[in-house]
C-alpha atoms as a PDB file:
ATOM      1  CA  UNK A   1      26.029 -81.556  -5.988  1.00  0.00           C
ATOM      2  CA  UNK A   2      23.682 -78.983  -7.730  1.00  0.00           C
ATOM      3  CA  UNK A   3      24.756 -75.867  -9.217  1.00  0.00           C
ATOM      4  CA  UNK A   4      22.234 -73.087  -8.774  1.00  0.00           C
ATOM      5  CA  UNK A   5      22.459 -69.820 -10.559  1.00  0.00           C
ATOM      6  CA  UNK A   6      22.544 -66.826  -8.802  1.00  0.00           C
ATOM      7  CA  UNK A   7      19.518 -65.174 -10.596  1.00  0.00           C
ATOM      8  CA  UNK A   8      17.185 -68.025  -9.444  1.00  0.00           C
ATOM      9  CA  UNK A   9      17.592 -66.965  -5.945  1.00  0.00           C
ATOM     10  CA  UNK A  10      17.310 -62.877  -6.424  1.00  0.00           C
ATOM     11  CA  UNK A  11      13.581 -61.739  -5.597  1.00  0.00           C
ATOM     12  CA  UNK A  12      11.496 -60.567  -8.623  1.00  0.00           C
ATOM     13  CA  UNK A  13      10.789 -56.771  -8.486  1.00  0.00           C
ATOM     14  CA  UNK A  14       7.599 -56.267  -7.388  1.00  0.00           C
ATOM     15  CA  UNK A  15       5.095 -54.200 -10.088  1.00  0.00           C
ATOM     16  CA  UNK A  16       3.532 -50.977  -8.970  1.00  0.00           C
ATOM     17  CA  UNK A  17       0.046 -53.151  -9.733  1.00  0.00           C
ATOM     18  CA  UNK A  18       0.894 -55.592  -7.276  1.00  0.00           C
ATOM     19  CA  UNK A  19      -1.008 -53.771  -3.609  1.00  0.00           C
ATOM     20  CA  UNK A  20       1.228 -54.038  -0.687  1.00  0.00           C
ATOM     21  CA  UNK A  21       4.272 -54.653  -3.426  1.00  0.00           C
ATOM     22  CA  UNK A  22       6.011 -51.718  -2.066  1.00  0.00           C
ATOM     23  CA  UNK A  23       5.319 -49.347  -4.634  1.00  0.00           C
ATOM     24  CA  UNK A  24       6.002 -45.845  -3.454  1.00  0.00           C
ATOM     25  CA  UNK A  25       2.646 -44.396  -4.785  1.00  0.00           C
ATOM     26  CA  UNK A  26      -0.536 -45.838  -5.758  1.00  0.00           C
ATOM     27  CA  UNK A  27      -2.508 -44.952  -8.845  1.00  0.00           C
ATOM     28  CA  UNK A  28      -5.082 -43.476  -6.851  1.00  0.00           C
ATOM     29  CA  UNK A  29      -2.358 -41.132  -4.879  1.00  0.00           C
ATOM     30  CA  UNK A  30      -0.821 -40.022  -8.471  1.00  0.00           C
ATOM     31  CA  UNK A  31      -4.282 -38.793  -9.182  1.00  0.00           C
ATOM     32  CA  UNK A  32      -4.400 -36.684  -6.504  1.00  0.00           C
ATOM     33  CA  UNK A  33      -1.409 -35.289  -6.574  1.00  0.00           C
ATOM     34  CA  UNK A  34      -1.587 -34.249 -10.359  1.00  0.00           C
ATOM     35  CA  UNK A  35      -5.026 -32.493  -8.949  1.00  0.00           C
ATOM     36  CA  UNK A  36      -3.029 -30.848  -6.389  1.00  0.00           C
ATOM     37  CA  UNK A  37      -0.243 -29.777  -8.344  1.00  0.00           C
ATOM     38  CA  UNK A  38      -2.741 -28.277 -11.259  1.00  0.00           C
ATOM     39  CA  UNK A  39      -4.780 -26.481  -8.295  1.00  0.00           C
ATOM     40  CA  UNK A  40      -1.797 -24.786  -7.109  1.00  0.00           C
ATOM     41  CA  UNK A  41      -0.829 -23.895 -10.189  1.00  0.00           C
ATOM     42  CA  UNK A  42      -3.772 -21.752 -11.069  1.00  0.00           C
ATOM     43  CA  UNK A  43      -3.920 -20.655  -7.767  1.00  0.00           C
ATOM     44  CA  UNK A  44      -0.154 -19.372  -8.111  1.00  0.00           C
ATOM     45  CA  UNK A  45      -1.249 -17.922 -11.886  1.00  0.00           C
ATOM     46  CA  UNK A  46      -3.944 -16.045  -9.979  1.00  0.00           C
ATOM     47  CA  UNK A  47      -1.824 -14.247  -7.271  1.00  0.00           C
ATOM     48  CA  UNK A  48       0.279 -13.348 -10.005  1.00  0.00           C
ATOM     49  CA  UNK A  49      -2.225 -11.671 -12.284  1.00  0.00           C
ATOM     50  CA  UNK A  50      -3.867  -9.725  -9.190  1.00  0.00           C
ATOM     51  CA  UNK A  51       0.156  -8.417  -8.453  1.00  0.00           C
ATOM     52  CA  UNK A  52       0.464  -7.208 -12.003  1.00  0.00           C
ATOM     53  CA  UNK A  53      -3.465  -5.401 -11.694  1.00  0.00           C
ATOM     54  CA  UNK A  54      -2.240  -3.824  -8.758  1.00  0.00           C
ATOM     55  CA  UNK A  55       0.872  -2.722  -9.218  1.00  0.00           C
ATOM     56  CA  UNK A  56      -0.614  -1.043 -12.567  1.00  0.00           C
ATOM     57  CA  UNK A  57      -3.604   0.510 -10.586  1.00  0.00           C
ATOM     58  CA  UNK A  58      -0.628   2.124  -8.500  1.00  0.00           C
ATOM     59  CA  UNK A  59       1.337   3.089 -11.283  1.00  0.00           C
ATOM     60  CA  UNK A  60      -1.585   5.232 -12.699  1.00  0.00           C
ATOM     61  CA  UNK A  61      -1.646   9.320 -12.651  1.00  0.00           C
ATOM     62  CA  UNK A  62      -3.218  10.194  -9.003  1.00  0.00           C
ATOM     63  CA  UNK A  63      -5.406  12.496 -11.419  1.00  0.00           C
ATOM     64  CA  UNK A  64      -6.859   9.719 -12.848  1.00  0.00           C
ATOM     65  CA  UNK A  65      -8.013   7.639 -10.035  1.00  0.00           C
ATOM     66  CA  UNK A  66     -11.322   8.727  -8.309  1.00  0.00           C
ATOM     67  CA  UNK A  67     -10.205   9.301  -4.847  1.00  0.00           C
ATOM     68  CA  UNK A  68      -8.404  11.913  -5.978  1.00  0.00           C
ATOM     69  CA  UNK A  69     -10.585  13.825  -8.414  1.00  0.00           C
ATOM     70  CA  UNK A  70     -11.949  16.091  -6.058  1.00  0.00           C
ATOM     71  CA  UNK A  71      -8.819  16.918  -4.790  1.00  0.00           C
ATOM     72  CA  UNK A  72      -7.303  17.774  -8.252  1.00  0.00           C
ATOM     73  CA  UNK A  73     -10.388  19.940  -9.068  1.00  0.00           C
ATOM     74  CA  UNK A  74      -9.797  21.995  -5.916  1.00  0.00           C
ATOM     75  CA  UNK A  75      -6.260  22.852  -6.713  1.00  0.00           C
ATOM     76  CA  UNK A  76      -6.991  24.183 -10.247  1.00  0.00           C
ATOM     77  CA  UNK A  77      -8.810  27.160  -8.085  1.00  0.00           C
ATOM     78  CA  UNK A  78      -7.124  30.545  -9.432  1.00  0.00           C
ATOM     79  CA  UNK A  79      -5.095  31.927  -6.319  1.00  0.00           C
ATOM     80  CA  UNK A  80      -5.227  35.890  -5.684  1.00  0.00           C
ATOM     81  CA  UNK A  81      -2.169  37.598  -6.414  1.00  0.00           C
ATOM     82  CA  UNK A  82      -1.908  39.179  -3.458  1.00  0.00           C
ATOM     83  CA  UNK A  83      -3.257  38.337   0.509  1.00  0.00           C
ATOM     84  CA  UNK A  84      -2.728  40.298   3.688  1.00  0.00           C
ATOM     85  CA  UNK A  85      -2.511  38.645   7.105  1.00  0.00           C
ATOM     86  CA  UNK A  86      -2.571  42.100   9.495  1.00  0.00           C
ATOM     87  CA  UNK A  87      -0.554  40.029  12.624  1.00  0.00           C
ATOM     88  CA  UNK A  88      -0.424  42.447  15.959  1.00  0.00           C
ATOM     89  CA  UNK A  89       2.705  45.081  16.201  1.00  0.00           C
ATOM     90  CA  UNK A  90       5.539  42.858  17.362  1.00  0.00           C
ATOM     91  CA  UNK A  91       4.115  39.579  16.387  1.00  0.00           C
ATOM     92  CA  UNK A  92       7.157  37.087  15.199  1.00  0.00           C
ATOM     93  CA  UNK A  93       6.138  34.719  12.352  1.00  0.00           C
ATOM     94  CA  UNK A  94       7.616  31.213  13.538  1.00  0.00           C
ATOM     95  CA  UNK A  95       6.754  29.244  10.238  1.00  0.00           C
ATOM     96  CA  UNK A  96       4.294  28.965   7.151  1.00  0.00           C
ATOM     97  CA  UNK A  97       2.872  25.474   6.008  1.00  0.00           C
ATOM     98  CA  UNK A  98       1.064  25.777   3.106  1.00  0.00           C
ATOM     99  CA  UNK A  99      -1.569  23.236   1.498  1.00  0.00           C
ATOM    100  CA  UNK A 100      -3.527  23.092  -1.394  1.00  0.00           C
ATOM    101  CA  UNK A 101      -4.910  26.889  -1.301  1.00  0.00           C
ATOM    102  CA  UNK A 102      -4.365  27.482   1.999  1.00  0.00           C
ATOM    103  CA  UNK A 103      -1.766  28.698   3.855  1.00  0.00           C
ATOM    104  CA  UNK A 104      -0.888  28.451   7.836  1.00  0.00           C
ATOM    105  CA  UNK A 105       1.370  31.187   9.865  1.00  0.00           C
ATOM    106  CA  UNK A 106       2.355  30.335  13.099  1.00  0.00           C
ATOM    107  CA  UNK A 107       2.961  33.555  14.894  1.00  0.00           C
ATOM    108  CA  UNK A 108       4.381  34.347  18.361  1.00  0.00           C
ATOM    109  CA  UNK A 109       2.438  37.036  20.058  1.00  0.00           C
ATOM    110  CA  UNK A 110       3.734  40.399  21.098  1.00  0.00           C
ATOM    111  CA  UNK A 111       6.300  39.806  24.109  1.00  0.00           C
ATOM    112  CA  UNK A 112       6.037  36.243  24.054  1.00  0.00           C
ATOM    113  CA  UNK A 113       2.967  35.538  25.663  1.00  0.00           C
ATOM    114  CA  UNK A 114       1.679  32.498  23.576  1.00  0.00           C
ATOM    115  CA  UNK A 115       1.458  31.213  19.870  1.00  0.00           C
ATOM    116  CA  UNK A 116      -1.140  31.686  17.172  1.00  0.00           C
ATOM    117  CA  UNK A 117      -1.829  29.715  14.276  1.00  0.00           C
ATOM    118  CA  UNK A 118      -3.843  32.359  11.174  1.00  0.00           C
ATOM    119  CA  UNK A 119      -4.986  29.658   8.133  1.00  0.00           C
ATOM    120  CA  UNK A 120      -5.853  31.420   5.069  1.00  0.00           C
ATOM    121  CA  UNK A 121      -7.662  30.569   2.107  1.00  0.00           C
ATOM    122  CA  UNK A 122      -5.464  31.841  -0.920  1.00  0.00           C
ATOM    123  CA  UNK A 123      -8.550  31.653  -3.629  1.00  0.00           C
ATOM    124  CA  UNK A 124     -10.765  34.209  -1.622  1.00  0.00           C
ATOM    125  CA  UNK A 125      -7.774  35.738   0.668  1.00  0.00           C
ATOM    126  CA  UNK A 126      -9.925  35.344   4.153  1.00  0.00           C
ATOM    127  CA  UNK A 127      -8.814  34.269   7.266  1.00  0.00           C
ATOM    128  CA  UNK A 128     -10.245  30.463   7.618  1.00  0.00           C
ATOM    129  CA  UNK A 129      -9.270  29.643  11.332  1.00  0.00           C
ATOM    130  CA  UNK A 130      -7.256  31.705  13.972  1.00  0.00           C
ATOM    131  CA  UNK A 131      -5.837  28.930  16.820  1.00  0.00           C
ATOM    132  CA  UNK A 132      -4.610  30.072  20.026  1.00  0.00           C
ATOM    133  CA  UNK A 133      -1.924  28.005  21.827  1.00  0.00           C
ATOM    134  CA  UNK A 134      -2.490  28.579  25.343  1.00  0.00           C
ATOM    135  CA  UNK A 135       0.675  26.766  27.888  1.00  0.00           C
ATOM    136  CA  UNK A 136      -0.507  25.232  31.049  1.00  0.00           C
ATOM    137  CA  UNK A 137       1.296  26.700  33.742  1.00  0.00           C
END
């Protein structure tokens, strides 16, 4: 009768040199997946930085951003103090929007036969545009 040991019959581990050995990644995969994982990092440090431009860009005065330059310049116009709309006797004012320098009145016309829309320009105190809202009947 032989006595065998126990650790003569357990298999060796098989090394991750070994191909086929049942190694869960070669040396060859690890290489690409370090490329992978840097690539995606700089692609993730990338989105990041353009958030942080834009949110900034946003974050700016509107006066300072081109798009609205021209807009600021218009509205540093002097307004006159005073500007007279002459609406027909009996003419109800329904409501005033106002914009920049210029002003629309939305007036009912005597006896209630239709709207009118007056804009005014508040720097020169003229008349712009006159609308008439004619209703299909």
């Amino acid at each position: 009768m032989t006595v065998t040991s126990s650790r003569e019959s357990e298999p060796t581990p098989p090394t991750a040199a070994e191909p086929g050995a049942g190694a869960l990644l070669t040396d060859e995969q690890i290489r690409w997946l370090r490329r992978a994982v840097v690539g995606m990092t700089a692609v993730l440090v990338a989105g990041i930085a353009l958030l942080i431009g834009r949110v900034i860009y946003l974050a700016r005065p509107a006066a300072t951003q081109a798009g609205s330059a021209a807009a600021g310049a218009a509205a540093q116009l002097p307004l006159l103090p005073e500007v007279r709309l002459a609406l027909p006797a009996g003419a109800v004012v329904k409501g005033i929007s106002a914009t920049g320098s210029r002003l629309a009145i939305t007036h009912a016309a005597p006896g209630g036969s239709g709207e009118e829309i007056s804009v005014l320009d508040l720097t020169t105190g003229k008349v712009i545009s006159h609308v008439t809202i004619e209703r299909a009947k």
